[in-house]
Protein backbone atom coordinates (compact mmCIF):
# COMPACT_ATOMS: atom_id res chain seq x y z
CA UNK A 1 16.19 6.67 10.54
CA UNK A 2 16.03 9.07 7.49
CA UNK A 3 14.73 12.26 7.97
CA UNK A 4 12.71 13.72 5.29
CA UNK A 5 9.94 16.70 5.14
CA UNK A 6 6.76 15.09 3.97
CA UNK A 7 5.36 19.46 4.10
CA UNK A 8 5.63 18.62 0.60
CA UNK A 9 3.74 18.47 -2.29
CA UNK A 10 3.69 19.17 -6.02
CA UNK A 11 6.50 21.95 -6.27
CA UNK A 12 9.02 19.12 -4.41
CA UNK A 13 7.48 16.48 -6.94
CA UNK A 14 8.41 18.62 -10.32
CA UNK A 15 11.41 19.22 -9.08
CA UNK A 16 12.91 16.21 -7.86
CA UNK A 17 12.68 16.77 -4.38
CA UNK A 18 11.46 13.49 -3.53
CA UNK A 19 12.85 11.28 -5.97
CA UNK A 20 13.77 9.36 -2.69
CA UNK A 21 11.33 8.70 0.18
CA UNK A 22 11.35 6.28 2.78
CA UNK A 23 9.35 3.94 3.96
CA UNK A 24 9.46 4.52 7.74
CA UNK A 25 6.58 6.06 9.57
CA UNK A 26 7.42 9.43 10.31
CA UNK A 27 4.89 10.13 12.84
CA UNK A 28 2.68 8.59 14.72
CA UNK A 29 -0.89 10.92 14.98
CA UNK A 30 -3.33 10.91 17.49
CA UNK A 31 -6.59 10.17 16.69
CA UNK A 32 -9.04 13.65 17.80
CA UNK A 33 -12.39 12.53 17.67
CA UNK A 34 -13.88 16.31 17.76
CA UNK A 35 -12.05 17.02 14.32
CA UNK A 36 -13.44 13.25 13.28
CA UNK A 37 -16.77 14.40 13.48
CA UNK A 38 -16.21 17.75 11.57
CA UNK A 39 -14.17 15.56 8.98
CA UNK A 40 -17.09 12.50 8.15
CA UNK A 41 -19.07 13.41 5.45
CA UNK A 42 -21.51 10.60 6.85
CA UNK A 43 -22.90 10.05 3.33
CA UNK A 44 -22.12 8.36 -0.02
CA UNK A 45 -22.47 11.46 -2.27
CA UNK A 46 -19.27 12.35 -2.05
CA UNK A 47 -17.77 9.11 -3.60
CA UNK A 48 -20.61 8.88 -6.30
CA UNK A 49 -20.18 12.61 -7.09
CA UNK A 50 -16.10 12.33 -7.17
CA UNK A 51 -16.28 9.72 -9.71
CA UNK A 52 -19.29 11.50 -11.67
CA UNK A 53 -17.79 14.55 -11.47
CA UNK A 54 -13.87 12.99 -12.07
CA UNK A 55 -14.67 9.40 -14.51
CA UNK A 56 -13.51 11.23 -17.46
CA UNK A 57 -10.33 12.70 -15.88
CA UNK A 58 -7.65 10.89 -14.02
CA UNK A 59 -8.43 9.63 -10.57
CA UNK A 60 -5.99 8.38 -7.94
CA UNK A 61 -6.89 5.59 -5.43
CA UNK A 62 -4.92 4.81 -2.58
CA UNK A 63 -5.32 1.96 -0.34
CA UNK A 64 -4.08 0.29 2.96
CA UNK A 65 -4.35 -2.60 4.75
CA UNK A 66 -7.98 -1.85 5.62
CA UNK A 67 -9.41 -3.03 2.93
CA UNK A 68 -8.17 -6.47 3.15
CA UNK A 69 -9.49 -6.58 6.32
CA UNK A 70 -12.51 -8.51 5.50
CA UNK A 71 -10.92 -10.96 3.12
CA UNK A 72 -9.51 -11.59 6.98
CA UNK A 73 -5.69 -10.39 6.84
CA UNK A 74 -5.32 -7.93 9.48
CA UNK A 75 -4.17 -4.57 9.44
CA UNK A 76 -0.96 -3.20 10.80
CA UNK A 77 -1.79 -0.02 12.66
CA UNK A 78 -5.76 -0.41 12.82
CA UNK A 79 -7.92 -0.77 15.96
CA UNK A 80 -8.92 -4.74 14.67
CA UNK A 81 -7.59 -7.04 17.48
CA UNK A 82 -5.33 -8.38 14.84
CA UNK A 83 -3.42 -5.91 14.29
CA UNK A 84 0.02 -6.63 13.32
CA UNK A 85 1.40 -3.53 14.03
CA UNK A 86 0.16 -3.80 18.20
CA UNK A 87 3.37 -6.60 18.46
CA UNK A 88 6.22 -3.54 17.74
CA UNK A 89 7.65 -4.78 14.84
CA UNK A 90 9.29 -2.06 13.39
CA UNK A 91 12.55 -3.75 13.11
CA UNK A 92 11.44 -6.99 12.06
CA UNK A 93 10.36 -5.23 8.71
CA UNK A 94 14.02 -4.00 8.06
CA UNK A 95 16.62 -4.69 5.90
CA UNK A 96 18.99 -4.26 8.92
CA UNK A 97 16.80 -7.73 10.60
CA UNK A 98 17.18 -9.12 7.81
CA UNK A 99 20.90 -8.44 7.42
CA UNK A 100 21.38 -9.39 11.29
CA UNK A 101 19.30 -12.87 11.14
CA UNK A 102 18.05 -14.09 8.21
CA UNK A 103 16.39 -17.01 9.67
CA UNK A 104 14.66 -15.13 12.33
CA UNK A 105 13.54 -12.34 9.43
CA UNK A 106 11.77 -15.43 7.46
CA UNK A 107 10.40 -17.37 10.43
CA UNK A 108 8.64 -13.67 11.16
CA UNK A 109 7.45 -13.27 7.45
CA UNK A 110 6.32 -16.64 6.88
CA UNK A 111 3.97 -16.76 10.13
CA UNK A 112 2.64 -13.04 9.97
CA UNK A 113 1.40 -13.13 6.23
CA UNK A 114 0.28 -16.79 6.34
CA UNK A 115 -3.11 -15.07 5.89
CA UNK A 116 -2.15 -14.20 2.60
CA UNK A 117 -2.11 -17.81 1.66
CA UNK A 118 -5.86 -18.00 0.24
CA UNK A 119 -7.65 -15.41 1.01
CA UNK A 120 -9.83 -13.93 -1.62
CA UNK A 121 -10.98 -10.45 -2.34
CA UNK A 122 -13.65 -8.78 -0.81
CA UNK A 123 -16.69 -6.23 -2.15
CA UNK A 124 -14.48 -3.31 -1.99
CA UNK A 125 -11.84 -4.66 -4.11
CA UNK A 126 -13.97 -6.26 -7.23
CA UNK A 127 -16.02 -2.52 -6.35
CA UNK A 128 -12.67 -0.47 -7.19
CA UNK A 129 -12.42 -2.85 -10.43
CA UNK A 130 -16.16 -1.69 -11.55
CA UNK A 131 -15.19 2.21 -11.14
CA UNK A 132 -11.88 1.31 -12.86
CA UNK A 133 -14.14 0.05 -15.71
CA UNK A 134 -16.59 3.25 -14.98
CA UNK A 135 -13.90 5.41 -15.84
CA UNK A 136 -12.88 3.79 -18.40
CA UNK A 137 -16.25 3.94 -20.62
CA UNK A 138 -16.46 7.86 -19.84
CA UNK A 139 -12.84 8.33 -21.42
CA UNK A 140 -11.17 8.53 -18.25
CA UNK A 141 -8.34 6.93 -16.15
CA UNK A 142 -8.23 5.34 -12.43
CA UNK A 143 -4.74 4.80 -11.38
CA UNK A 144 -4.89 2.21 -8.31
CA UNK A 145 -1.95 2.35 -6.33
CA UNK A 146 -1.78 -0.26 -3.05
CA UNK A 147 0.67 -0.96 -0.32
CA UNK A 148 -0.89 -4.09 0.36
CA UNK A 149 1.76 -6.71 -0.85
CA UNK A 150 -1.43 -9.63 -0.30
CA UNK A 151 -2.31 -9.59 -4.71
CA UNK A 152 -5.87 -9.36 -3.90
CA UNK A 153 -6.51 -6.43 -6.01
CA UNK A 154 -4.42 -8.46 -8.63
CA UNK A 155 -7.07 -11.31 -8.28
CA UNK A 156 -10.17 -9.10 -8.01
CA UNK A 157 -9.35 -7.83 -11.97
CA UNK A 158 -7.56 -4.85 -11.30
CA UNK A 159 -5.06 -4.06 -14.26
CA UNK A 160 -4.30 -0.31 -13.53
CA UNK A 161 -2.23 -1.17 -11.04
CA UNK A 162 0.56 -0.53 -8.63
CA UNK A 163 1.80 -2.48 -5.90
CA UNK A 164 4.27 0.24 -4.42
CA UNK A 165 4.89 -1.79 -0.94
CA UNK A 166 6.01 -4.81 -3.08
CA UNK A 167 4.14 -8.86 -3.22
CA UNK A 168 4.55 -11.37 -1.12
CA UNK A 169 4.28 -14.02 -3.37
CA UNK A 170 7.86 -13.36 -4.98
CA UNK A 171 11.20 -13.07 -3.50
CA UNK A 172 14.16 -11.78 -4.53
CA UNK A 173 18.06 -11.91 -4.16
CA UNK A 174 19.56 -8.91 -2.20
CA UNK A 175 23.15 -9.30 -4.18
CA UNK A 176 23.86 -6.14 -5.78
CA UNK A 177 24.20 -6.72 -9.33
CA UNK A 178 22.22 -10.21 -9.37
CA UNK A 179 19.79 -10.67 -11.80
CA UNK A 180 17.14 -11.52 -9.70
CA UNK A 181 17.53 -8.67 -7.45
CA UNK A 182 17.06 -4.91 -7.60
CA UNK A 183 16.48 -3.41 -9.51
CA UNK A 184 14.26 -4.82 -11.76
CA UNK A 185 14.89 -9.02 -11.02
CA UNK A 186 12.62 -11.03 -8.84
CA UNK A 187 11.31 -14.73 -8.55
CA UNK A 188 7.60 -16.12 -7.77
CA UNK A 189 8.03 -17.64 -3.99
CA UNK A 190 6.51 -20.71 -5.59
CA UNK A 191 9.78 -21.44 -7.05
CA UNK A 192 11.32 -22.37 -3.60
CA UNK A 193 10.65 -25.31 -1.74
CA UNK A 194 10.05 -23.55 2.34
CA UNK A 195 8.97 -26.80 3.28
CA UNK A 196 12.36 -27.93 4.82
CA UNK A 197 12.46 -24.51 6.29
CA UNK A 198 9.40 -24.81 7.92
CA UNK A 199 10.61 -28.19 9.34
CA UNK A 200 13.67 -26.60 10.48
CA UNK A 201 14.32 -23.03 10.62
CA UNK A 202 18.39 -22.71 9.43
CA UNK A 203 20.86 -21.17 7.79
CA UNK A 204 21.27 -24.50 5.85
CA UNK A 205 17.88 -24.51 5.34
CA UNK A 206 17.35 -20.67 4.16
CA UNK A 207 16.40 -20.40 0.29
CA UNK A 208 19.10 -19.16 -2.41
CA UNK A 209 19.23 -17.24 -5.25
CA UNK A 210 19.92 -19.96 -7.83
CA UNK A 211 22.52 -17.61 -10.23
CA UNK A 212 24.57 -16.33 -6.41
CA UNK A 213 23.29 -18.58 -3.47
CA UNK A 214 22.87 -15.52 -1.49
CA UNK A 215 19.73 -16.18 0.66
CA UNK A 216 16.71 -14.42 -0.81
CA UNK A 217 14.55 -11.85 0.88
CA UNK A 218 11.33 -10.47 0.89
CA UNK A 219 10.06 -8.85 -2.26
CA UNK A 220 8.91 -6.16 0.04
CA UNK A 221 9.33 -2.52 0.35
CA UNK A 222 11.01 -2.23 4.11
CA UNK A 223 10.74 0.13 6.42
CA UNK A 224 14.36 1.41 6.20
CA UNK A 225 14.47 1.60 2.34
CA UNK A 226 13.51 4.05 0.00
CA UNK A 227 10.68 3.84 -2.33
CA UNK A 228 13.05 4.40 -5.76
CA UNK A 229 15.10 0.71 -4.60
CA UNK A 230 13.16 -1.40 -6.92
CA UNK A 231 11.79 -0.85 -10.21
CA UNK A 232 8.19 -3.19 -9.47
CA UNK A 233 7.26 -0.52 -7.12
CA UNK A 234 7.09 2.18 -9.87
CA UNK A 235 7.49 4.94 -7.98
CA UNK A 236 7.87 7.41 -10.71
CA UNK A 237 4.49 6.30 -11.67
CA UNK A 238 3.26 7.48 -8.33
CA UNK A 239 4.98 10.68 -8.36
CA UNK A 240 3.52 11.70 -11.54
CA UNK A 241 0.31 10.26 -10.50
CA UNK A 242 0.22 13.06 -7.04
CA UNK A 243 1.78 15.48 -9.54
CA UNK A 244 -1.39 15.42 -12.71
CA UNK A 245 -4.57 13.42 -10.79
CA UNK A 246 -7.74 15.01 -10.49
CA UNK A 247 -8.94 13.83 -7.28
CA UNK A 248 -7.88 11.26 -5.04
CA UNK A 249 -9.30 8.39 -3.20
CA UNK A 250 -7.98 6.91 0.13
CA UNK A 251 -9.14 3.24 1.12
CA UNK A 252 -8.15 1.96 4.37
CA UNK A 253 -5.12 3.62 5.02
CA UNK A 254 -3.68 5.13 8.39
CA UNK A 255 -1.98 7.85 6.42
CA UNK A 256 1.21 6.39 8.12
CA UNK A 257 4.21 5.67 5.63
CA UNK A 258 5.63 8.48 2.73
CA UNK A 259 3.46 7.86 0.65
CA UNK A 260 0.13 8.49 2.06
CA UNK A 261 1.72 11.89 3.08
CA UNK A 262 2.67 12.73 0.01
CA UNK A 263 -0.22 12.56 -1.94
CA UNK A 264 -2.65 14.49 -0.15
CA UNK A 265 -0.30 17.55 0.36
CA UNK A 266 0.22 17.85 -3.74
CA UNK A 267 -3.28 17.41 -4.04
CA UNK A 268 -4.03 20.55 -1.41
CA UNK A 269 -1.66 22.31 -3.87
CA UNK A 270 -3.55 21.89 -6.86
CA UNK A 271 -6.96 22.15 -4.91
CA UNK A 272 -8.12 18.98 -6.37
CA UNK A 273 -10.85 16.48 -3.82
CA UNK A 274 -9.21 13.94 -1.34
CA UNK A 275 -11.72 11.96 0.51
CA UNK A 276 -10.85 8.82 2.63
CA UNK A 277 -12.85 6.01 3.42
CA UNK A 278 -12.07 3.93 6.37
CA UNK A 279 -13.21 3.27 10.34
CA UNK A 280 -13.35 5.95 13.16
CA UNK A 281 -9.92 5.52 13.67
CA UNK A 282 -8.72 6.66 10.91
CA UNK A 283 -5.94 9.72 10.95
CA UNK A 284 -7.85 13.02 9.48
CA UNK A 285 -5.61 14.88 7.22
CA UNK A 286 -6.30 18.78 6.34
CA UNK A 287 -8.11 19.06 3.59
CA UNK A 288 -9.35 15.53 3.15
CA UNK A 289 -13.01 14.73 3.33
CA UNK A 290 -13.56 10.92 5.32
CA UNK A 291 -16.12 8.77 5.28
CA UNK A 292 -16.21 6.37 8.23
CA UNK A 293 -16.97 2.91 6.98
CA UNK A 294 -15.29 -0.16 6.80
CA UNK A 295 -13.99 -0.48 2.93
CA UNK A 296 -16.46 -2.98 2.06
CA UNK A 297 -19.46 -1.28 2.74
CA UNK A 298 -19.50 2.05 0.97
CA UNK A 299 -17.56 0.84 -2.56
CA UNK A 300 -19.94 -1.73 -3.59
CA UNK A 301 -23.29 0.95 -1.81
CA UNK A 302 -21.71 3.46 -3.83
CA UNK A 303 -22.03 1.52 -7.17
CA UNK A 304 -25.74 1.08 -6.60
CA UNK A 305 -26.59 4.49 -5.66
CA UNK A 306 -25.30 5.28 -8.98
């Protein structure tokens, strides 16, 4: 496991401090439901007043598995009963799985995100695409940055985007020095036929890189490698994003991988608002404001209050 201080915030951004982060959770918080109550705001005033108050600046949203939720993929450290993250499988999501068995490493990715496959976006997602376009008409910016690898914030319209986790609808080949590998090559998963796979889970049956024939992985961000690894996920982006925004807006997250710790801490820095949107569950952060909702109720409420 890497060790890094996440104590950090916009003094380790402008200096380089983090130009590598990685993806494994660092902690794992308890939930304290007497600092919960102190921390919900309860209300939608603060999200209609951040954005009022913020449109013609640069805003920062943030968001997690949550608010796929109700487009029906499940979470992977929520309380929902399909969690992914209840079945332990931190090193399923590693390079080092993948490395060891390559067959067992797509049999796992291929059954735990055949949600993916079809699902549409949700009222919070086509909401975040209305505030992007809010923003937008008072002269502003909204950055969205999402380690959901699902695209649904892709279909919903968003086009200020960043999908920092990775997508799951392209692969790519883990040769160093490929083409279609890091750190800037990848193919759409729709170029490979999985169907023999499927039918019979094999080395023989694995897909290849067509310029290599190494077998291809995920075109994921893994728990074992660092944010900087490939050049989709745009991490500088992010870093500068932390480093100028603001204010900041969490959706659905369990504050749980670098990122998420990041942001917050150079926003404390700078004193600029955090608030959070998500269910009771939801890790409270010093200094962040939550509102405890499921995403899809107070983005679109939020728009019609204002």
């Amino acid at each position: 496991m890497h060790v890094v201080d996440f104590n950090c915030g916009i003094n380790a951004i402008q200096s380089g401090e983090v130009a590598q982060i990685p993806a494994t959770p660092i902690i794992d918080r308890a939930w304290d439901r007497s600092q919960s109550k102190q921390a919900m705001s309860g209300n939608l005033d603060a999200i209609t007043g951040l954005f009022k108050a913020h449109g013609p600046g640069k805003i920062l949203v943030v968001t997690g598995a949550g608010i796929s939720l109700a487009s029906g993929i499940p979470t992977f450290r929520g309380q929902d009963p399909g969690a992914i993250w209840k079945r332990d499988v931190t090193e399923l999501g590693t390079f080092r799985y993948f490395s060891q068995d390559p067959v067992g490493s797509w049999r796992w990715y291929l059954s735990r995100f055949a949600k993916t496959v079809g699902a549409k976006p949700n009222p919070a997602h086509t909401a975040l695409v209305r505030l992007e376009n809010f923003c937008e008409r008072q002269g502003g910016e909204l950055l969205l940055v999402t380690q959901n690898i699902d695209g649904l914030h892709r279909q919903a319209g968003a086009r200020n985007l960043i999908e920092v986790h990775g997508r799951a609808d392209r692969v790519r080949c883990p040769s160093p020095g490929c083409p279609n590998g890091a750190p800037a090559g990848s193919l759409p998963r729709a170029d490979f036929d999985l169907e023999g796979f499927l039918a019979a889970p094999s080395p023989a049956t694995l897909p290849r890189c067509p310029h290599c024939r190494a077998v291809m992985r995920q075109h994921v961000l893994w728990f074992d490698e660092f944010y900087d690894s490939h050049d989709d996920y745009q991490w500088p982006r992010v870093l500068d994003a932390a480093a100028h925004s603001d204010a900041v807006l969490f959706v659905g997250t369990s504050f749980s991988v670098g990122v998420t710790d990041l942001i917050p801490g150079a926003a404390r820095e700078r004193g600029r608002p955090v608030l959070s949107v998500g269910p009771a569950t939801t890790t409270v952060l010093p200094g962040v404001e939550s509102l405890c909702a499921r995403a899809e109720e107070p983005l679109p409420a939020a728009l019609r209050a204002d």
